[in-house]
N, C-alpha and C. Protein backbone atom coordinates (compact mmCIF):
# COMPACT_ATOMS: atom_id res chain seq x y z
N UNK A 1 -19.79 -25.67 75.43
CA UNK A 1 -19.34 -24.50 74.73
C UNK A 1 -18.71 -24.86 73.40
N UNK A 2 -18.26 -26.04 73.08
CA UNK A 2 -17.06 -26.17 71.98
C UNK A 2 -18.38 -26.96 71.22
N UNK A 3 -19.52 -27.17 71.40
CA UNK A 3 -20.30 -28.13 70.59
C UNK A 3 -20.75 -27.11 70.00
N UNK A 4 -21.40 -25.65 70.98
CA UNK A 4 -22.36 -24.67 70.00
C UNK A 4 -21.05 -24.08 69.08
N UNK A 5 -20.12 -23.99 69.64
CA UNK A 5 -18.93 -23.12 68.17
C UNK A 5 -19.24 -24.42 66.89
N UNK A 6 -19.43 -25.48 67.09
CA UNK A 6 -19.31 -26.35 65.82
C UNK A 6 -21.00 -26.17 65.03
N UNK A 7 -21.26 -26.41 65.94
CA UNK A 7 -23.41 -26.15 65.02
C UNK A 7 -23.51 -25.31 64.71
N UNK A 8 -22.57 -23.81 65.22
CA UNK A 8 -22.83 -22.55 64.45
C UNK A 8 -21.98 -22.68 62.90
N UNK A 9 -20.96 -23.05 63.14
CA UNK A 9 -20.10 -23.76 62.06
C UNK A 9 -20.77 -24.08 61.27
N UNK A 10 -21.27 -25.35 61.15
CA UNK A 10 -22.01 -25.91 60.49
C UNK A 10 -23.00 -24.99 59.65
N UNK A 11 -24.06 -23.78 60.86
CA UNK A 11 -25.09 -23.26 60.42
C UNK A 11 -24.85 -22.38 59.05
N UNK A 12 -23.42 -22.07 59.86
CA UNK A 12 -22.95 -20.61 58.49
C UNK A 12 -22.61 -21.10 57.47
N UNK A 13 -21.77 -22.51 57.46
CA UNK A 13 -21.57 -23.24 56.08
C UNK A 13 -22.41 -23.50 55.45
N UNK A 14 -23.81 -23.62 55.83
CA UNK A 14 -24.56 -24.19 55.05
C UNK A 14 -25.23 -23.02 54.21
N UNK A 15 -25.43 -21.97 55.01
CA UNK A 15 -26.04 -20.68 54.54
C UNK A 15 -25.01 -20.10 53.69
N UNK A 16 -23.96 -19.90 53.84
CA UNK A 16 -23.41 -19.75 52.90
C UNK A 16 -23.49 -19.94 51.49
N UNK A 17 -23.43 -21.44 51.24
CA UNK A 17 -23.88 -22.32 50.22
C UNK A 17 -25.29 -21.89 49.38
N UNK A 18 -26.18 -21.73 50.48
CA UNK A 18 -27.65 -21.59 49.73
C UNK A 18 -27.35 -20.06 49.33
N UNK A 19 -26.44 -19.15 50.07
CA UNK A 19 -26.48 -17.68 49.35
C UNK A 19 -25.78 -17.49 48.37
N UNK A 20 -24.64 -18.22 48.44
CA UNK A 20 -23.94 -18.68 47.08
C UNK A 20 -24.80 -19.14 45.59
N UNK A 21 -25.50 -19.81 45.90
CA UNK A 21 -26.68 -20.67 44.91
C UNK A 21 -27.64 -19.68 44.36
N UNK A 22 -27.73 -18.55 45.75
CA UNK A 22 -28.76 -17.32 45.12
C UNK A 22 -28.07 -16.55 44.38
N UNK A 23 -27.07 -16.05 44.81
CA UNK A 23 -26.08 -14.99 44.10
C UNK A 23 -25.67 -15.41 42.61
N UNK A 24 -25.65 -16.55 42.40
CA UNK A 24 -24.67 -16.93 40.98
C UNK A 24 -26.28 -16.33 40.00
N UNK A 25 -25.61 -15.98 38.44
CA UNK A 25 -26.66 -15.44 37.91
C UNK A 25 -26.83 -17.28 37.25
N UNK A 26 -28.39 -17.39 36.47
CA UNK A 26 -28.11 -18.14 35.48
C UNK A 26 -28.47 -17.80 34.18
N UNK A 27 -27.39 -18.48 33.19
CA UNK A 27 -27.82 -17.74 31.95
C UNK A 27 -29.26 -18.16 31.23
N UNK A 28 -29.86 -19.12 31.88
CA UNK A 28 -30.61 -19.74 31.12
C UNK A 28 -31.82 -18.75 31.26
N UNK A 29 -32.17 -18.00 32.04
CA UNK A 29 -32.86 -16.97 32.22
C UNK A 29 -33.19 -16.18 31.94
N UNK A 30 -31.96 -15.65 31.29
CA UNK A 30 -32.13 -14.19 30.66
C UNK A 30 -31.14 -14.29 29.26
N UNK A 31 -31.77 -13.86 28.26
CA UNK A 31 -31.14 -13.98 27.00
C UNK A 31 -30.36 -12.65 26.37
N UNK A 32 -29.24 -12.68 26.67
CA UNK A 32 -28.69 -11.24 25.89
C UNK A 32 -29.19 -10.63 24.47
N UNK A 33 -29.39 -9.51 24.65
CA UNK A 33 -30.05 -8.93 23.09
C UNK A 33 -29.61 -7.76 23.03
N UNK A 34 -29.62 -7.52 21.87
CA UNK A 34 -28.76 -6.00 22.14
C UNK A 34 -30.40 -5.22 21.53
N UNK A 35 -30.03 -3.87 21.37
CA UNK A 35 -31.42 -3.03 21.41
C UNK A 35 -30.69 -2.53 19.71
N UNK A 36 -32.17 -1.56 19.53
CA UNK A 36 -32.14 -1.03 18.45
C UNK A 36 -30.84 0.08 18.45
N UNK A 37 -29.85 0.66 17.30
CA UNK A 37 -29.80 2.38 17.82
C UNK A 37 -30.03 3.15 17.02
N UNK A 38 -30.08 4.32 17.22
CA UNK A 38 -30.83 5.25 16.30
C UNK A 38 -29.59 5.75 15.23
N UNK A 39 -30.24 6.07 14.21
CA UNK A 39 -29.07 6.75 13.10
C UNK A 39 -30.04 7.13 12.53
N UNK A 40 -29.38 8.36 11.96
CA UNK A 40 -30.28 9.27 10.81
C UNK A 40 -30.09 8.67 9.59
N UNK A 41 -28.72 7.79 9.14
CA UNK A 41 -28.86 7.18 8.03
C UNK A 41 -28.49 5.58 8.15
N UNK A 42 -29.84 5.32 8.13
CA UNK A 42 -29.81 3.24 8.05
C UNK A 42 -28.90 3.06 6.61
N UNK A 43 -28.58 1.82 6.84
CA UNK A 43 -27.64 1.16 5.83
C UNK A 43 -27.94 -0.80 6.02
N UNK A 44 -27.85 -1.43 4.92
CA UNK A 44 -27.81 -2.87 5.24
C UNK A 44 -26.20 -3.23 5.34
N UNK A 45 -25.82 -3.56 6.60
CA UNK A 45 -24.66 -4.35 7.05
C UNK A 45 -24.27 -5.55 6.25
N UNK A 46 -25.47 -6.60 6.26
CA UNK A 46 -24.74 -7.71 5.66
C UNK A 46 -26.01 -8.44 4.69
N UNK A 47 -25.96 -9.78 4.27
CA UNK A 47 -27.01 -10.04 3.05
C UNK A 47 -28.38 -10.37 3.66
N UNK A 48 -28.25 -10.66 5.47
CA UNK A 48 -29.28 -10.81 6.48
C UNK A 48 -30.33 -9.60 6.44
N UNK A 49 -29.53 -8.24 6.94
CA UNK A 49 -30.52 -7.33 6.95
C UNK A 49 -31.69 -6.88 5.64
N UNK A 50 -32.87 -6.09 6.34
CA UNK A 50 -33.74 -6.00 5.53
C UNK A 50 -34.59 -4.51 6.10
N UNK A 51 -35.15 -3.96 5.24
CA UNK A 51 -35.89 -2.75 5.90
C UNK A 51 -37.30 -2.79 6.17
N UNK A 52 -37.98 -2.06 7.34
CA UNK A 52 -39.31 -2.52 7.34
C UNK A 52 -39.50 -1.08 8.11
N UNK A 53 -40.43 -0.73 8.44
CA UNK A 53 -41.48 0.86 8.30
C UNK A 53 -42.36 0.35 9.32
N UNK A 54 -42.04 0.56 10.57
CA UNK A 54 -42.90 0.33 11.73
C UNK A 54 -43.47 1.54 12.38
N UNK A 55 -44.89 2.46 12.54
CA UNK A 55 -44.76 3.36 12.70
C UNK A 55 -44.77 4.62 12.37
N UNK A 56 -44.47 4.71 11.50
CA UNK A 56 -43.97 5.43 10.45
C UNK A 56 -42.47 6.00 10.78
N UNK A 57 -41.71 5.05 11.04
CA UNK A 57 -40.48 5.08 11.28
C UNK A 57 -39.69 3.98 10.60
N UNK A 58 -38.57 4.21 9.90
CA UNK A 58 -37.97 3.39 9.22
C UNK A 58 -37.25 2.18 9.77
N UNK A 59 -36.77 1.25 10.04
CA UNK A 59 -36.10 0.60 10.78
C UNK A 59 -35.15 -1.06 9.57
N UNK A 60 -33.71 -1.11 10.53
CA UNK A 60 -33.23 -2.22 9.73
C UNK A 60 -33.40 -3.25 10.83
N UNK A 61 -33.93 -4.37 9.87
CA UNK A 61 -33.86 -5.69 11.02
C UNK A 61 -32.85 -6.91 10.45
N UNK A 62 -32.47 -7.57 11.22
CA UNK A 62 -31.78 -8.77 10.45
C UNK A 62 -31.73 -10.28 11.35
N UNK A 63 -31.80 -11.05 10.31
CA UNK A 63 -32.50 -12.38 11.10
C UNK A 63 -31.44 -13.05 11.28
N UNK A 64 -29.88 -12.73 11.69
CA UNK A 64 -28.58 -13.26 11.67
C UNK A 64 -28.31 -12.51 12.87
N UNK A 65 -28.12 -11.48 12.72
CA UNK A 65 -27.10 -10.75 14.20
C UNK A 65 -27.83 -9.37 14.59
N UNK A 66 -27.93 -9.45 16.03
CA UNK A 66 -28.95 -8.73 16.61
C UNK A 66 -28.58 -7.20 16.55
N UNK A 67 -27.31 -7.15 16.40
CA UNK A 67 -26.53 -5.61 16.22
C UNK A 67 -26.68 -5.27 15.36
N UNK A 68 -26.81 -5.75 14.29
CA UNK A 68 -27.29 -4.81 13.32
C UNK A 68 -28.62 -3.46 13.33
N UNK A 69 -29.34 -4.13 14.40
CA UNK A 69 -30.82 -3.75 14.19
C UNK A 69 -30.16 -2.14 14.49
N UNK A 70 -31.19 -1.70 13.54
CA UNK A 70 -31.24 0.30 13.35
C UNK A 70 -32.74 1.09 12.97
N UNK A 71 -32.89 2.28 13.90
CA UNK A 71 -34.30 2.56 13.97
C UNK A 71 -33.70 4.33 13.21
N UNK A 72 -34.69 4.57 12.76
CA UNK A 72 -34.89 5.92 12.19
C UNK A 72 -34.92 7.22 13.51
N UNK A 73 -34.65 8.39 13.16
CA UNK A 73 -34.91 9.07 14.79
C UNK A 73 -36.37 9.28 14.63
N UNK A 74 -36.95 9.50 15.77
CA UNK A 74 -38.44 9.86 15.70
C UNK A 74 -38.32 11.73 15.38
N UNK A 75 -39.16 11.64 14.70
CA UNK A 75 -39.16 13.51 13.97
C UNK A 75 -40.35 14.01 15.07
N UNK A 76 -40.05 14.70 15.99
CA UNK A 76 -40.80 15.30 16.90
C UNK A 76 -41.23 16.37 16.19
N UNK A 77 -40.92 17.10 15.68
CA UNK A 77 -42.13 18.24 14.65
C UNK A 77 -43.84 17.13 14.32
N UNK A 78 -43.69 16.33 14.56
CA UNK A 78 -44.68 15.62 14.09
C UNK A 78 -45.93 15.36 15.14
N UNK A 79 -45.17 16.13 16.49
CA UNK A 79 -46.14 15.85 17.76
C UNK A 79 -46.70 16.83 17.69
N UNK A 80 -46.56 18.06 17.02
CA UNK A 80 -46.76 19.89 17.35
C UNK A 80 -48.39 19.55 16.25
């Protein structure tokens, strides 16, 4: 009786461990980015940003910091 309380011991420590190993995130995986947001009036933030017309939608991009990025709203009169 006192041997199976220790091998179960054992069993859960170990599982533990491997669920531990699953649970942790890693960063190497997934790369934070932030998204576009919309504004009715784009502006250049800093000497990085630049404007470009994807679409026919206006948009700021910048090859320094991902927050900057800014998209035009889409003009839905344009679907009618």
């Amino acid at each position: 009786m006192l041997s199976v309380g220790r091998t179960l011991g054992a069993v859960c420590r170990s599982c533990q461990t491997i669920l531990r190993g699953l649970l942790t995130p890693e960063s190497s995986m997934f790369e934070s980015r932030a998204n576009f947001k919309v504004r009715r009036q784009l502006k250049l933030r800093c000497l990085h940003c630049y404007f470009i017309r994807v679409d026919g939608r206006w948009e700021v991009r910048c090859t320094e910091y991902a927050k900057h990025h800014q998209k035009e709203p889409f003009n839905v009169k344009l679907l009618w």
